[in-house]
PDB file of N, CA and C in Angstrom:
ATOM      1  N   UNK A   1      94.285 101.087  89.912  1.00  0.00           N
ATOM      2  CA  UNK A   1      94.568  99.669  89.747  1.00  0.00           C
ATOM      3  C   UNK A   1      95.467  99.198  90.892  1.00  0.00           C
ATOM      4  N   UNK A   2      94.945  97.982  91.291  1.00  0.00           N
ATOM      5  CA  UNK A   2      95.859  97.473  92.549  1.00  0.00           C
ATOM      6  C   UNK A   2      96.700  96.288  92.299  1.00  0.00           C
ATOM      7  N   UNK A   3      98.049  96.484  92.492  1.00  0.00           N
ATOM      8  CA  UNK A   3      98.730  95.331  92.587  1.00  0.00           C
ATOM      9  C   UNK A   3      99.073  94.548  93.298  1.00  0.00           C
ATOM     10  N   UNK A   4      98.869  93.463  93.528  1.00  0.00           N
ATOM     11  CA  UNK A   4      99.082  92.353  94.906  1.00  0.00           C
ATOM     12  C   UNK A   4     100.826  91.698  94.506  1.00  0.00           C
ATOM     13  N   UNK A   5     101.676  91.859  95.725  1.00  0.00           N
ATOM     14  CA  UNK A   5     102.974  91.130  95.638  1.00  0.00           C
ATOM     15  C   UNK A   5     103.178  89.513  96.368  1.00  0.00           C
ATOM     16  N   UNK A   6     102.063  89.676  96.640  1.00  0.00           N
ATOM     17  CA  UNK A   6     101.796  88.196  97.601  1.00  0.00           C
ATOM     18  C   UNK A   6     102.061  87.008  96.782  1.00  0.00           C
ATOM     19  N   UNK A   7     102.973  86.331  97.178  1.00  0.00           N
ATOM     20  CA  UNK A   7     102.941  84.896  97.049  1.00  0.00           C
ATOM     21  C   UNK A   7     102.322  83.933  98.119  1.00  0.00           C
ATOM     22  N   UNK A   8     101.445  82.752  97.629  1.00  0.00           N
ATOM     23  CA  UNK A   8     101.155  82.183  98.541  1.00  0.00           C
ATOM     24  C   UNK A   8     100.475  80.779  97.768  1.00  0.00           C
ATOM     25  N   UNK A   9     101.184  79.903  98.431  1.00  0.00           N
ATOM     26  CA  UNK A   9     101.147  78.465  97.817  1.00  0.00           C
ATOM     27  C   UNK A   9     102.394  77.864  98.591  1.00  0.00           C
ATOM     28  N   UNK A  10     102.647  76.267  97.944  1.00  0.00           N
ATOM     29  CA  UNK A  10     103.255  75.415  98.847  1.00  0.00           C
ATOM     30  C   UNK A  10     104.774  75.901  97.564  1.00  0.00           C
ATOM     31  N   UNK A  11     105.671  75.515  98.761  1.00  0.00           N
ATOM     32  CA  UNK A  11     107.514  76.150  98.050  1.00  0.00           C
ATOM     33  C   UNK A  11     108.045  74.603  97.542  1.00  0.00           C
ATOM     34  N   UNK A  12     108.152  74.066  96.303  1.00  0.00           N
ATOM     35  CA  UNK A  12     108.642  73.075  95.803  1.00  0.00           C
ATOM     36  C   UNK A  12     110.068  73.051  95.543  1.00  0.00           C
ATOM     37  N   UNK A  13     110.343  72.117  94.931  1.00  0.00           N
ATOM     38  CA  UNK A  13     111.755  71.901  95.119  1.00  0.00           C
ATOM     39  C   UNK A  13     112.819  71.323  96.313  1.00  0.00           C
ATOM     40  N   UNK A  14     112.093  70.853  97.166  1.00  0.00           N
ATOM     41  CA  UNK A  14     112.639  70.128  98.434  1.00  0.00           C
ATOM     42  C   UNK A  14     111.966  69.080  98.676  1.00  0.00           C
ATOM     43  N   UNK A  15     112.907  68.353  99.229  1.00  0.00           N
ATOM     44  CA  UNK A  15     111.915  66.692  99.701  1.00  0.00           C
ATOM     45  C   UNK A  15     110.864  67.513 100.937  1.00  0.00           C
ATOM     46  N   UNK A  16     111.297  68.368 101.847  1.00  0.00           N
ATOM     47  CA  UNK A  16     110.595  68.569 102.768  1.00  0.00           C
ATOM     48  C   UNK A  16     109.913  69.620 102.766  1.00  0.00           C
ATOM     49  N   UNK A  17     109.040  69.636 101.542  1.00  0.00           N
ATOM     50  CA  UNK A  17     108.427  71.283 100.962  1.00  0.00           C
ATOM     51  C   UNK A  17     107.394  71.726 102.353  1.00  0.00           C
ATOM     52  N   UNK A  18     107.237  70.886 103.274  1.00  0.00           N
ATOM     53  CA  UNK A  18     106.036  71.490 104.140  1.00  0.00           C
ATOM     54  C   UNK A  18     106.435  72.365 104.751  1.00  0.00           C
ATOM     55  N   UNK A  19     107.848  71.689 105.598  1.00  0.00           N
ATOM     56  CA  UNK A  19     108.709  72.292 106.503  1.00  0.00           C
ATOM     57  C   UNK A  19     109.203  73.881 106.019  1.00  0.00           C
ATOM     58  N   UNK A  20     109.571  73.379 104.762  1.00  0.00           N
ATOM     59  CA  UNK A  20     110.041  75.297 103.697  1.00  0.00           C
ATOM     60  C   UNK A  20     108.679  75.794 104.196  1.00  0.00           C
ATOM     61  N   UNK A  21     107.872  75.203 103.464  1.00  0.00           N
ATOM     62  CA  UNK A  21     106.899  76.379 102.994  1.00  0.00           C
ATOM     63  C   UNK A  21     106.379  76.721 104.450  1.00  0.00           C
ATOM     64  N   UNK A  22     106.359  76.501 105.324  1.00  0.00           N
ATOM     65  CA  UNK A  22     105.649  77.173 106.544  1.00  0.00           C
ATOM     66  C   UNK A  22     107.112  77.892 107.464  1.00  0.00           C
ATOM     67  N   UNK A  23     107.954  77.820 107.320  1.00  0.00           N
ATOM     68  CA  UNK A  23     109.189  78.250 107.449  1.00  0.00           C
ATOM     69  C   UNK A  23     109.334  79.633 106.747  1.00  0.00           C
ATOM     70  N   UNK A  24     108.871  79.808 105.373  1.00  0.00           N
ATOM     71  CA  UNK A  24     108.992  80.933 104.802  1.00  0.00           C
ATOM     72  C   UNK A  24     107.719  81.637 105.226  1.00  0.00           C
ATOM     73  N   UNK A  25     106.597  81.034 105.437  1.00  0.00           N
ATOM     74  CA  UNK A  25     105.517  81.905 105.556  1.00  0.00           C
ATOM     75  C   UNK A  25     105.971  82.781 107.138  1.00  0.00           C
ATOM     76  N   UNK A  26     106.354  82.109 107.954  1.00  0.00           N
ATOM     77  CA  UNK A  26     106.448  82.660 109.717  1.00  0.00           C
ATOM     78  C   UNK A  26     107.709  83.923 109.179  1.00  0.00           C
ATOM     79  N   UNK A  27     108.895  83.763 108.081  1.00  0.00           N
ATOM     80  CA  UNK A  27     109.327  84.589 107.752  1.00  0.00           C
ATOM     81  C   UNK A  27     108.709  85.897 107.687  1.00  0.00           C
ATOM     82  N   UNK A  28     107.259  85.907 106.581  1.00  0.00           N
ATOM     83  CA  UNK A  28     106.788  86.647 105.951  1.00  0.00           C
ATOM     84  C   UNK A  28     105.603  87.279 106.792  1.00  0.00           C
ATOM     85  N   UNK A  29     105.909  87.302 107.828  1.00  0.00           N
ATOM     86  CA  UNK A  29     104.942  87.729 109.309  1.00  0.00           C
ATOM     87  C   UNK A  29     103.647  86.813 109.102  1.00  0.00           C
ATOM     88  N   UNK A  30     103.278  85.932 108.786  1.00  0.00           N
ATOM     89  CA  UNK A  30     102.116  85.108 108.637  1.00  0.00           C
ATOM     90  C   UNK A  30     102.709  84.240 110.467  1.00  0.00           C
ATOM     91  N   UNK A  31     101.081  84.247 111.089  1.00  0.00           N
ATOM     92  CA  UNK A  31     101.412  83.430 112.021  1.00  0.00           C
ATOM     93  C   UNK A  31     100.683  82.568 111.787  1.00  0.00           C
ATOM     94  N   UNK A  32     100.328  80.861 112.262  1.00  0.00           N
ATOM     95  CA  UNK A  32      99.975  79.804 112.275  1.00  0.00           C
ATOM     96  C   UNK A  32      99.306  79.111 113.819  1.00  0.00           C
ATOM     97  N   UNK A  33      98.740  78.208 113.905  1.00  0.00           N
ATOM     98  CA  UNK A  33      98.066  78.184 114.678  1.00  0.00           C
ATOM     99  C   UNK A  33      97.894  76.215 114.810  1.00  0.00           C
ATOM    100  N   UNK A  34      97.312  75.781 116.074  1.00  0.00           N
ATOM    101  CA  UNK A  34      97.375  74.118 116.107  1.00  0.00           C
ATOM    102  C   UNK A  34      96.137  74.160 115.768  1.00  0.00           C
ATOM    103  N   UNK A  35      95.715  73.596 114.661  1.00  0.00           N
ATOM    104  CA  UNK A  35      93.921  73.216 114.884  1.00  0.00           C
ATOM    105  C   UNK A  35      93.557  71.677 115.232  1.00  0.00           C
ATOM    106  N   UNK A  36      92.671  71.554 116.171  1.00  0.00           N
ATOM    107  CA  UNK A  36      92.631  70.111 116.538  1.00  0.00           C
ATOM    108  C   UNK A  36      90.879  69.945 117.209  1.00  0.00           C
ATOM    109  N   UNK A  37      90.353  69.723 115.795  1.00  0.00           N
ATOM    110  CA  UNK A  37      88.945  69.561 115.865  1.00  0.00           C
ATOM    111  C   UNK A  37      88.589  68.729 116.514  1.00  0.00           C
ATOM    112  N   UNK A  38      87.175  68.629 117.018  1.00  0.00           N
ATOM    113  CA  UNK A  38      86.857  68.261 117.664  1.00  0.00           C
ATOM    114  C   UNK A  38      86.762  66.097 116.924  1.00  0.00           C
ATOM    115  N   UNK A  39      85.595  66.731 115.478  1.00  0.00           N
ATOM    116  CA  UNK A  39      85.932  65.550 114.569  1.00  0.00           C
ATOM    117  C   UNK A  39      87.009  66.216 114.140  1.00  0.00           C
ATOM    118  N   UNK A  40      87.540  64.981 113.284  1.00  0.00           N
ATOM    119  CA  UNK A  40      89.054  64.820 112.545  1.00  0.00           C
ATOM    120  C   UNK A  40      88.464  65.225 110.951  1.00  0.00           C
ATOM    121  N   UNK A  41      89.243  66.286 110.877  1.00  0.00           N
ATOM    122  CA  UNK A  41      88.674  66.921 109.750  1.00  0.00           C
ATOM    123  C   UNK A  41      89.900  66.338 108.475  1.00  0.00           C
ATOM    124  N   UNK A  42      90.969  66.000 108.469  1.00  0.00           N
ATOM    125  CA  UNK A  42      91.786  65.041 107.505  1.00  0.00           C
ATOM    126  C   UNK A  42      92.162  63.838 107.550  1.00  0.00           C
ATOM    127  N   UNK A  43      92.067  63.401 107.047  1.00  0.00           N
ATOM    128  CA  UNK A  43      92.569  62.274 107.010  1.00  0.00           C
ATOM    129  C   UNK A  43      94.178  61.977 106.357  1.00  0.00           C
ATOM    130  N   UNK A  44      94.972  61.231 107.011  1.00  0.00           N
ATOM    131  CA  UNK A  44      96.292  60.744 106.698  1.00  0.00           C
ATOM    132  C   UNK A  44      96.620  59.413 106.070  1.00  0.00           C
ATOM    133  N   UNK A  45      97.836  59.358 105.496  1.00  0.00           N
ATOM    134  CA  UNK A  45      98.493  57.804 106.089  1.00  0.00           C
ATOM    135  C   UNK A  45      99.958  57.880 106.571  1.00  0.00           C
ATOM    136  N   UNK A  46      99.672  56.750 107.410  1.00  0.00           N
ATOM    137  CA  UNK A  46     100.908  56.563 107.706  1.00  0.00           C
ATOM    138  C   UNK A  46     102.001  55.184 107.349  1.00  0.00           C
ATOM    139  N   UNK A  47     102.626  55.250 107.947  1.00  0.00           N
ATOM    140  CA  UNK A  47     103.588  53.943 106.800  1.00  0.00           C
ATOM    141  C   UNK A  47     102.552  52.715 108.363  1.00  0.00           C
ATOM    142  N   UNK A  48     103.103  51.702 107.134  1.00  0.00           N
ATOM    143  CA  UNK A  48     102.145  50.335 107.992  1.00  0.00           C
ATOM    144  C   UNK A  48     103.604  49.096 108.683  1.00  0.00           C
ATOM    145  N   UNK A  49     104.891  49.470 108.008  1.00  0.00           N
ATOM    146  CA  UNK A  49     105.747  48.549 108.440  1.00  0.00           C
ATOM    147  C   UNK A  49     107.256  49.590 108.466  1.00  0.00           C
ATOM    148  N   UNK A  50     107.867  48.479 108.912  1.00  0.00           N
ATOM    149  CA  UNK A  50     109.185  49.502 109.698  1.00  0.00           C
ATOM    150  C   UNK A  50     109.859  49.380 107.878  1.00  0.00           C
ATOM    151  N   UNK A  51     109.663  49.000 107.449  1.00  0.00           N
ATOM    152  CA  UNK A  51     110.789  49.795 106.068  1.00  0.00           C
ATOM    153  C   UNK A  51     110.315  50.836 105.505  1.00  0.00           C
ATOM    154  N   UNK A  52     109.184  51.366 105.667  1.00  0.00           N
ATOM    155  CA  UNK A  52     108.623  52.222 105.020  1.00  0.00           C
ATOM    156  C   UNK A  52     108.688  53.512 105.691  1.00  0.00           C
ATOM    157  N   UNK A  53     108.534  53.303 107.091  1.00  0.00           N
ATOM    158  CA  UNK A  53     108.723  53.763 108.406  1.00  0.00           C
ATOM    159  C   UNK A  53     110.294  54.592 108.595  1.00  0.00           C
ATOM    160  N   UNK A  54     111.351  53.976 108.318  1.00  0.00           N
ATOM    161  CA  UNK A  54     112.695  54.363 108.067  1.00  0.00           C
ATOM    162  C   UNK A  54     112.682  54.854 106.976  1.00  0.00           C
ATOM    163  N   UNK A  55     111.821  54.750 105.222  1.00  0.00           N
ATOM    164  CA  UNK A  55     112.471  55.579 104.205  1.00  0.00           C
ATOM    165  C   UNK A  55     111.587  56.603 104.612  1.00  0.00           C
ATOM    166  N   UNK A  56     110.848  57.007 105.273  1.00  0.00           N
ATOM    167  CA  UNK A  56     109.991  58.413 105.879  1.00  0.00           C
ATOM    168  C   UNK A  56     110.879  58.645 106.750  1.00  0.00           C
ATOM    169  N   UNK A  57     111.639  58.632 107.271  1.00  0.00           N
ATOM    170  CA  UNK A  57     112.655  59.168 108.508  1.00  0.00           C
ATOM    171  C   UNK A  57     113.644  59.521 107.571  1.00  0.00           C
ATOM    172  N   UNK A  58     114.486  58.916 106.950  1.00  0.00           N
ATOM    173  CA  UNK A  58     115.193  59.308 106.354  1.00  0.00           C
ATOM    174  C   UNK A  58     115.282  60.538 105.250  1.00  0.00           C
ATOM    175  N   UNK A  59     113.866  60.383 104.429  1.00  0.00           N
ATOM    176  CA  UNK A  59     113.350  61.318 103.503  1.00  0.00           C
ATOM    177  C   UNK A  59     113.602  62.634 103.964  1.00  0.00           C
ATOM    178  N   UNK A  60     112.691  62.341 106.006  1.00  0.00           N
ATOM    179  CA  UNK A  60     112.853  63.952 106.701  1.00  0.00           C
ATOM    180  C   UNK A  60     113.682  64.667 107.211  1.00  0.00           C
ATOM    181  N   UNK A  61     114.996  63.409 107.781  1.00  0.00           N
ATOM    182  CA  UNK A  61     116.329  64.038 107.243  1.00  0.00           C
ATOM    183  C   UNK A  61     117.198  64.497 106.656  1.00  0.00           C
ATOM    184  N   UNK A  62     116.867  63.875 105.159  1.00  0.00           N
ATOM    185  CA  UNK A  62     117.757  64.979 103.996  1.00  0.00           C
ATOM    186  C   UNK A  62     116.851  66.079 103.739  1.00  0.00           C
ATOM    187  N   UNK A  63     115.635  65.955 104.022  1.00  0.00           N
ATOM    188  CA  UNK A  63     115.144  67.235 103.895  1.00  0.00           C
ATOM    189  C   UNK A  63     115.438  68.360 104.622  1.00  0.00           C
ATOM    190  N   UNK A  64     115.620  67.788 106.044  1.00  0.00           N
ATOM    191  CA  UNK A  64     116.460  69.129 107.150  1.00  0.00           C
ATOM    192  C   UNK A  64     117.706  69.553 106.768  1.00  0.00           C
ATOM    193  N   UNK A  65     118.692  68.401 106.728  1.00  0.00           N
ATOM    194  CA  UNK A  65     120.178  68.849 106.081  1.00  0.00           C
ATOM    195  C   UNK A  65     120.134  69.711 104.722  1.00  0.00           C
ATOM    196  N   UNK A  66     119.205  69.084 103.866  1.00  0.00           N
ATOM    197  CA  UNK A  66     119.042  70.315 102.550  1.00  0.00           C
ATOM    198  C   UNK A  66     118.637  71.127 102.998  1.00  0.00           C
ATOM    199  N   UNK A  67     117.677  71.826 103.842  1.00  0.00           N
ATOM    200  CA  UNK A  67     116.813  73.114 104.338  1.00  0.00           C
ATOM    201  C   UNK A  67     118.477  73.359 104.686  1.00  0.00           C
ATOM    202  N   UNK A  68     119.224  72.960 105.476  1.00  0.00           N
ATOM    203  CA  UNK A  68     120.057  73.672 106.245  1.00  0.00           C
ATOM    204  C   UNK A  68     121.186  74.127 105.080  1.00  0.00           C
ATOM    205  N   UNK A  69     121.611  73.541 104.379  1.00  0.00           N
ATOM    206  CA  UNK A  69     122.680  73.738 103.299  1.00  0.00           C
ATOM    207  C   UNK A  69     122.430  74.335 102.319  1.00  0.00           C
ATOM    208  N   UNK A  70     120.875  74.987 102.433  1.00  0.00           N
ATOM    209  CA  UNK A  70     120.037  75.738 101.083  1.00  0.00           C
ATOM    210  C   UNK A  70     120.757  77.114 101.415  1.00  0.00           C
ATOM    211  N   UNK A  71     119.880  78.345 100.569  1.00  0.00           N
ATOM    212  CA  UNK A  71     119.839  79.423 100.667  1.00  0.00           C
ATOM    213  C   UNK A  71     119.384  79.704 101.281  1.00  0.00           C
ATOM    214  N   UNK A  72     117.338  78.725 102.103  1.00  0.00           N
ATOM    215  CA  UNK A  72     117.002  79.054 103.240  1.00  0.00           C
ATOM    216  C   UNK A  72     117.068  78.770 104.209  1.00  0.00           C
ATOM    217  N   UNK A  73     118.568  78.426 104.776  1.00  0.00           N
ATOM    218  CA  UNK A  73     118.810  78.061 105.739  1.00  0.00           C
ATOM    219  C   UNK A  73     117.971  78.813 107.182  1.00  0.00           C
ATOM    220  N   UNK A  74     118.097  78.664 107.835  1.00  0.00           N
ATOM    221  CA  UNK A  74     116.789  79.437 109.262  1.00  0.00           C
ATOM    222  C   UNK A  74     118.270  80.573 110.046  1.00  0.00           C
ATOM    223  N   UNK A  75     119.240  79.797 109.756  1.00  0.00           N
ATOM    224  CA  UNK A  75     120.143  80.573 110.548  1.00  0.00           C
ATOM    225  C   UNK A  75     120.734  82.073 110.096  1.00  0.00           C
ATOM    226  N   UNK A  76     120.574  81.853 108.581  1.00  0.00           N
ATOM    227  CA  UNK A  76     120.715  83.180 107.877  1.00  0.00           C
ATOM    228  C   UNK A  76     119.372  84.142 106.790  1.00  0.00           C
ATOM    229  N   UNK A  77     119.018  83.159 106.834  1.00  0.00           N
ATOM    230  CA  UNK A  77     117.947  83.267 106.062  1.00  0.00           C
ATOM    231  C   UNK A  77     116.396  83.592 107.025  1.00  0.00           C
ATOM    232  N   UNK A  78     116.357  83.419 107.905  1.00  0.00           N
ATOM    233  CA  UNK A  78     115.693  83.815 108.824  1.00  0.00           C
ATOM    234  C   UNK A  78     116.111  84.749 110.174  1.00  0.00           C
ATOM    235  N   UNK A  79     116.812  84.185 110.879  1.00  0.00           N
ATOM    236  CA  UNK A  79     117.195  84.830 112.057  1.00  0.00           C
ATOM    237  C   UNK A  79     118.288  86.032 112.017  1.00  0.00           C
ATOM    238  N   UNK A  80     119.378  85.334 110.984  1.00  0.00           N
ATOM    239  CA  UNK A  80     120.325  86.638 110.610  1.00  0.00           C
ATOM    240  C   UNK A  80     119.588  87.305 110.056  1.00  0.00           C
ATOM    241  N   UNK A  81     118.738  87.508 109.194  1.00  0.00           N
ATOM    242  CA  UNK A  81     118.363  88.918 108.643  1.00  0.00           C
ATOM    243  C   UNK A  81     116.720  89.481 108.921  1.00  0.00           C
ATOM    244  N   UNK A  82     117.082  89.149 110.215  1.00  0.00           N
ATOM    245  CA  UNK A  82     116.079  89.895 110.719  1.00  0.00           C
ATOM    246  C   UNK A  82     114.297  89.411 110.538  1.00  0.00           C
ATOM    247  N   UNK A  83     113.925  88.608 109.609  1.00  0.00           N
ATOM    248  CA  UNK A  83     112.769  87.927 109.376  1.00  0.00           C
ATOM    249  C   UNK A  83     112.357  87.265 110.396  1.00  0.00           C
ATOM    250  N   UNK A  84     112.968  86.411 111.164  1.00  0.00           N
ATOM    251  CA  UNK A  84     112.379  85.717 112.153  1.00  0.00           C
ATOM    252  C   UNK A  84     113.125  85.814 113.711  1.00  0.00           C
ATOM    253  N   UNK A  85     112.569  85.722 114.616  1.00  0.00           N
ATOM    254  CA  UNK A  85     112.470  85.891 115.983  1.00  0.00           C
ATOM    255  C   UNK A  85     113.472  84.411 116.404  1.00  0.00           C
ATOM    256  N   UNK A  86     114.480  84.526 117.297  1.00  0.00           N
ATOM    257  CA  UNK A  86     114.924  83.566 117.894  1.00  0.00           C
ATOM    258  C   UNK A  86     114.078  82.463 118.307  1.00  0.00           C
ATOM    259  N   UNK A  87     113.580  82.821 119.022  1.00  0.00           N
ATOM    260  CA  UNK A  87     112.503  82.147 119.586  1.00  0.00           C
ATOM    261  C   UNK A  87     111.156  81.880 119.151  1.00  0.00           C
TER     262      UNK A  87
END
């Protein structure tokens, strides 16, 4: 019988769960890659006026300051212990 320890899904609990969750994956030796099709294979939105525009800026700033003031901070949580590469 085989047991799998893998986690793999998006890391909740942060305004900026993208940023975690691909942050923890480069931890977890997963590398990533730019894909940029030829067609546009997603579709987005983006904000249409500047107030909406600033509460998305802002959102992605407390999300960095929380990443940074978390447990997974990148500075200890990555680089101090050895998980991730300076560079």
């Amino acid at each position: 019988m085989l047991s799998c320890s893998l986690q793999i899904g998006w890391i909740y609990g942060s305004v900026t769960e993208d940023i975690l969750t691909g942050f923890k994956m480069h931890c977890r030796g997963w590398r990533t890659i730019y894909c940029m099709p030829v067609r546009p294979a997603f579709k987005g939105s983006a904000p249409i006026n500047l107030s909406d525009r600033l509460h998305q800026v802002l959102r992605w700033a407390l999300g960095s300051v929380e990443l940074f003031l978390s447990r997974n901070c990148p500075l200890w949580y990555g680089w101090g212990a050895g998980r991730f590469k300076l560079l």
